[in-house]
C-alpha atoms as a PDB file:
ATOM      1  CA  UNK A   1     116.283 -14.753  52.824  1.00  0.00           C
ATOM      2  CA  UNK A   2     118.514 -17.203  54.782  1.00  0.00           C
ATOM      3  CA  UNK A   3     116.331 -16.829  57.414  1.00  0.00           C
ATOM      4  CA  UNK A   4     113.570 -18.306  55.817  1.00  0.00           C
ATOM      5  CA  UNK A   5     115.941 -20.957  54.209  1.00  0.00           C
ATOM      6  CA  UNK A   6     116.515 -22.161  58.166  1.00  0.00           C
ATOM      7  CA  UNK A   7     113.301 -21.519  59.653  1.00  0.00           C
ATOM      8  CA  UNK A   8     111.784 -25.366  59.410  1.00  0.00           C
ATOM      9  CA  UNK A   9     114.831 -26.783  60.372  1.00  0.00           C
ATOM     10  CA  UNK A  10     114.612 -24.298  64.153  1.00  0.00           C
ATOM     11  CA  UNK A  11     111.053 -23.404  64.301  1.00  0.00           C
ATOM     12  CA  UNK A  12     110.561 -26.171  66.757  1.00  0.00           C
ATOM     13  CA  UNK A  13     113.626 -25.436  68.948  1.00  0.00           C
ATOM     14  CA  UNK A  14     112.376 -21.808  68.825  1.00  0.00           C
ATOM     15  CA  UNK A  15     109.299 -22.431  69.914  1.00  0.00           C
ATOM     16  CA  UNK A  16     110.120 -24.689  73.102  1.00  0.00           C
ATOM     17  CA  UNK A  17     112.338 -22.154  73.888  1.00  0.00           C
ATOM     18  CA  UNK A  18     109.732 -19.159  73.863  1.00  0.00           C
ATOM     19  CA  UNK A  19     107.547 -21.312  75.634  1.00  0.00           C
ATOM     20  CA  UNK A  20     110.130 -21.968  78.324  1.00  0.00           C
ATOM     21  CA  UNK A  21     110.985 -18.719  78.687  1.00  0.00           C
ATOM     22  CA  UNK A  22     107.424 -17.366  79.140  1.00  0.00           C
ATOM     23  CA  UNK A  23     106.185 -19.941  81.866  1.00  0.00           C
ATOM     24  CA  UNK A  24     109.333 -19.472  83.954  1.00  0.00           C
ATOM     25  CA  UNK A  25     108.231 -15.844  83.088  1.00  0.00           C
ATOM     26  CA  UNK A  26     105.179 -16.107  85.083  1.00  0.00           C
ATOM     27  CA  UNK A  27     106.760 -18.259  88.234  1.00  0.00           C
ATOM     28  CA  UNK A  28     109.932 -16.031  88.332  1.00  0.00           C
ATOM     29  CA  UNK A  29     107.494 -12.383  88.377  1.00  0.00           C
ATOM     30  CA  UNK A  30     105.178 -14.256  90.892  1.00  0.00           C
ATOM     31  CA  UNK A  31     108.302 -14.446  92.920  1.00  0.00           C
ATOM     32  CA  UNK A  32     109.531 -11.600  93.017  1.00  0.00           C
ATOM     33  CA  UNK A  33     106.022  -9.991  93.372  1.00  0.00           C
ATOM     34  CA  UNK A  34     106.305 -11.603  97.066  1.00  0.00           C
ATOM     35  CA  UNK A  35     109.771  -9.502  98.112  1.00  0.00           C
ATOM     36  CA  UNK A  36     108.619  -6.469 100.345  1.00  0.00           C
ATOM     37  CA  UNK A  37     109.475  -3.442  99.344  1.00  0.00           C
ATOM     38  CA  UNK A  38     109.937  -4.359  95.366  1.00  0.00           C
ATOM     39  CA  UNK A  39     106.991  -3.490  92.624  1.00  0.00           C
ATOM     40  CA  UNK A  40     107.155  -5.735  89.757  1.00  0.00           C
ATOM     41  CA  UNK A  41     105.935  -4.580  86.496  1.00  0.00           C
ATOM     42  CA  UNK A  42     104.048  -7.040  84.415  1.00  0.00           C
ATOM     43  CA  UNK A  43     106.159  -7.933  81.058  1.00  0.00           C
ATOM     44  CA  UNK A  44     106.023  -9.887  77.883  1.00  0.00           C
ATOM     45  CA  UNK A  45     109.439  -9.658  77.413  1.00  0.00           C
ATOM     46  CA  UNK A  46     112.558 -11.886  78.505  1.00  0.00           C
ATOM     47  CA  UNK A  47     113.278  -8.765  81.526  1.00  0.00           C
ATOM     48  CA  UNK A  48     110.894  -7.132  84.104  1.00  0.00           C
ATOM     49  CA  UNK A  49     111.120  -3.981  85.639  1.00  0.00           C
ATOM     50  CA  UNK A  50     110.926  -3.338  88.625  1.00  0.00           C
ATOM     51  CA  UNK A  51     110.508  -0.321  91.104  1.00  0.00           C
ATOM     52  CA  UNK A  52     112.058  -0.007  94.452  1.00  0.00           C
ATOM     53  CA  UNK A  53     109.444   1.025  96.930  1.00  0.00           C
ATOM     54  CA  UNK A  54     111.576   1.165 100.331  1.00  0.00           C
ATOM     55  CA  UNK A  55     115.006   2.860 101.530  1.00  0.00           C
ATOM     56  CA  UNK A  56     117.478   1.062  98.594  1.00  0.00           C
ATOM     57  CA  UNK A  57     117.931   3.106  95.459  1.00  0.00           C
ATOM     58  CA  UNK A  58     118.481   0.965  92.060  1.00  0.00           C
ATOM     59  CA  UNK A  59     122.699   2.005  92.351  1.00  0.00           C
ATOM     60  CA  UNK A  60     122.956   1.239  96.229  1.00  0.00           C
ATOM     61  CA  UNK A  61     120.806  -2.268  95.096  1.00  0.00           C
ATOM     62  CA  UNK A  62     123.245  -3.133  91.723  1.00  0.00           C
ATOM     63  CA  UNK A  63     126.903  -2.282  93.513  1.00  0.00           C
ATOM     64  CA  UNK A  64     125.619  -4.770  96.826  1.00  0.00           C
ATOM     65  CA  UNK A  65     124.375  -7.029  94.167  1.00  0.00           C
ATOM     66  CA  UNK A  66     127.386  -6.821  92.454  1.00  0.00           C
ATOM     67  CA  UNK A  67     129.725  -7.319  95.324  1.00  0.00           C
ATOM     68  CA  UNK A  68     128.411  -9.722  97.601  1.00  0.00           C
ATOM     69  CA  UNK A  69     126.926 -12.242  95.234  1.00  0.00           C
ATOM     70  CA  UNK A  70     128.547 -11.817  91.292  1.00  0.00           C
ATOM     71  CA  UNK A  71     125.194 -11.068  89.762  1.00  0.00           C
ATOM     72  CA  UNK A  72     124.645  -7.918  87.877  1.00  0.00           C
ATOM     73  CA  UNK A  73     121.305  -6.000  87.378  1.00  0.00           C
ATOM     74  CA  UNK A  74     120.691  -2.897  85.262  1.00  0.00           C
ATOM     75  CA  UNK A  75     120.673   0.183  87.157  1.00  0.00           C
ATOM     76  CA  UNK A  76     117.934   2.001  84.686  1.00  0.00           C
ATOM     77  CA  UNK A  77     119.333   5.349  86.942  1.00  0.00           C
ATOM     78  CA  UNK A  78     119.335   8.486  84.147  1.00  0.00           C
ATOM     79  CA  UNK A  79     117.240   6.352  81.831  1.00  0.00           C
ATOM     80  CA  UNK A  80     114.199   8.840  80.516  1.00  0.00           C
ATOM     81  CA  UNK A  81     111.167   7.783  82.450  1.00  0.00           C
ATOM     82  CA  UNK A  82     112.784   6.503  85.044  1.00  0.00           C
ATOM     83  CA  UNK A  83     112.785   8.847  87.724  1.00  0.00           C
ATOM     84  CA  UNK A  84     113.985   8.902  91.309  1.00  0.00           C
ATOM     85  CA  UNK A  85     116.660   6.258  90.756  1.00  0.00           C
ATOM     86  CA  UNK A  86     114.058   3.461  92.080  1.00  0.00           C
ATOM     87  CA  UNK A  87     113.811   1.503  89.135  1.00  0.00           C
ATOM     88  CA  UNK A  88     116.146  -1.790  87.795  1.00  0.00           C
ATOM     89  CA  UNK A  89     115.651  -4.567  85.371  1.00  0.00           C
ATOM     90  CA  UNK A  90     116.141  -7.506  86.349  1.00  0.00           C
ATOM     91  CA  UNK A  91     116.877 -10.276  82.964  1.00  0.00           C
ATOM     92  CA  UNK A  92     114.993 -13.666  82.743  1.00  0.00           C
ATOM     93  CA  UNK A  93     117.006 -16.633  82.546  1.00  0.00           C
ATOM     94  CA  UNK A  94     116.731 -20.629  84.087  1.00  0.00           C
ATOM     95  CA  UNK A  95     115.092 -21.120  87.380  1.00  0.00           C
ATOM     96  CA  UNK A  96     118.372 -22.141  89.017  1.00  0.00           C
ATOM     97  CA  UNK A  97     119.712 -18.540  87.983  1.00  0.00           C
ATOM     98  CA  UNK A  98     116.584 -16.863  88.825  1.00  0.00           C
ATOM     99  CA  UNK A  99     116.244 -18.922  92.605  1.00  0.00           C
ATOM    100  CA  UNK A 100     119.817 -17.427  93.202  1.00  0.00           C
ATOM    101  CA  UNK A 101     118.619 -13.693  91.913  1.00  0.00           C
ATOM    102  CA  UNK A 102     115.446 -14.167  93.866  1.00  0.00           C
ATOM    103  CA  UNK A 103     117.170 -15.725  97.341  1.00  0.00           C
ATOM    104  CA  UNK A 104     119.706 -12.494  96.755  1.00  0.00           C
ATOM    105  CA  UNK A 105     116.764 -10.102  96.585  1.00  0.00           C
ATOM    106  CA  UNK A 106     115.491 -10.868  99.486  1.00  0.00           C
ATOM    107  CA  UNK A 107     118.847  -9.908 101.475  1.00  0.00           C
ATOM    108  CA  UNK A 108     119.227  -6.657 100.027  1.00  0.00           C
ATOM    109  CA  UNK A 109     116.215  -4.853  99.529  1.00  0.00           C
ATOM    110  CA  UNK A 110     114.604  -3.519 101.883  1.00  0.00           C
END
């Protein structure tokens, strides 16, 4: 109920934002679809999985992450479908944050 009580007064804020969200989206998977050695899953959602396809495994790739350059990705390790422990998600956010994810990337997998 309150909701729909607050919905006109956001619904335009909301929208921008999905729309923002989805074309960096597209740019950010495009990417990250250029890094050798990393399969990107296509996605709908405001993450994208992806599966390592070289030496890295998704722990080695989220504690180097971690480490050397603050940023944090989700080790989907253990998760059911998810075998092999070649798979992480990596969260959308702003281009600036995404350029620095990206740039990282690139250094570490291989």
């Amino acid at each position: 109920e309150y909701y729909l009580q607050i919905y006109e007064k956001y619904s335009k804020t909301y929208s921008a934002a999905c729309d923002s969200i989805a074309i960096e989206r597209t740019r950010f998977i495009k990417e990250l679809s250029l890094i050798k050695n990393l399969h990107v899953y296509p996605s709908q959602a405001n993450f994208v999985i992806c599966k390592l396809e070289g030496k890295n495994t998704a722990h080695k790739l989220a504690i180097s992450l971690l480490e050397s350059c603050n940023i944090f990705i989700k080790d989907l390790t253990g998760k059911k479908c998810f075998d092999n422990g070649k798979y992480i998600r990596l969260a959308i956010r702003d281009e600036h944050d995404n350029n620095i994810l990206i740039n990282a990337l690139k250094k570490f997998v291989i």
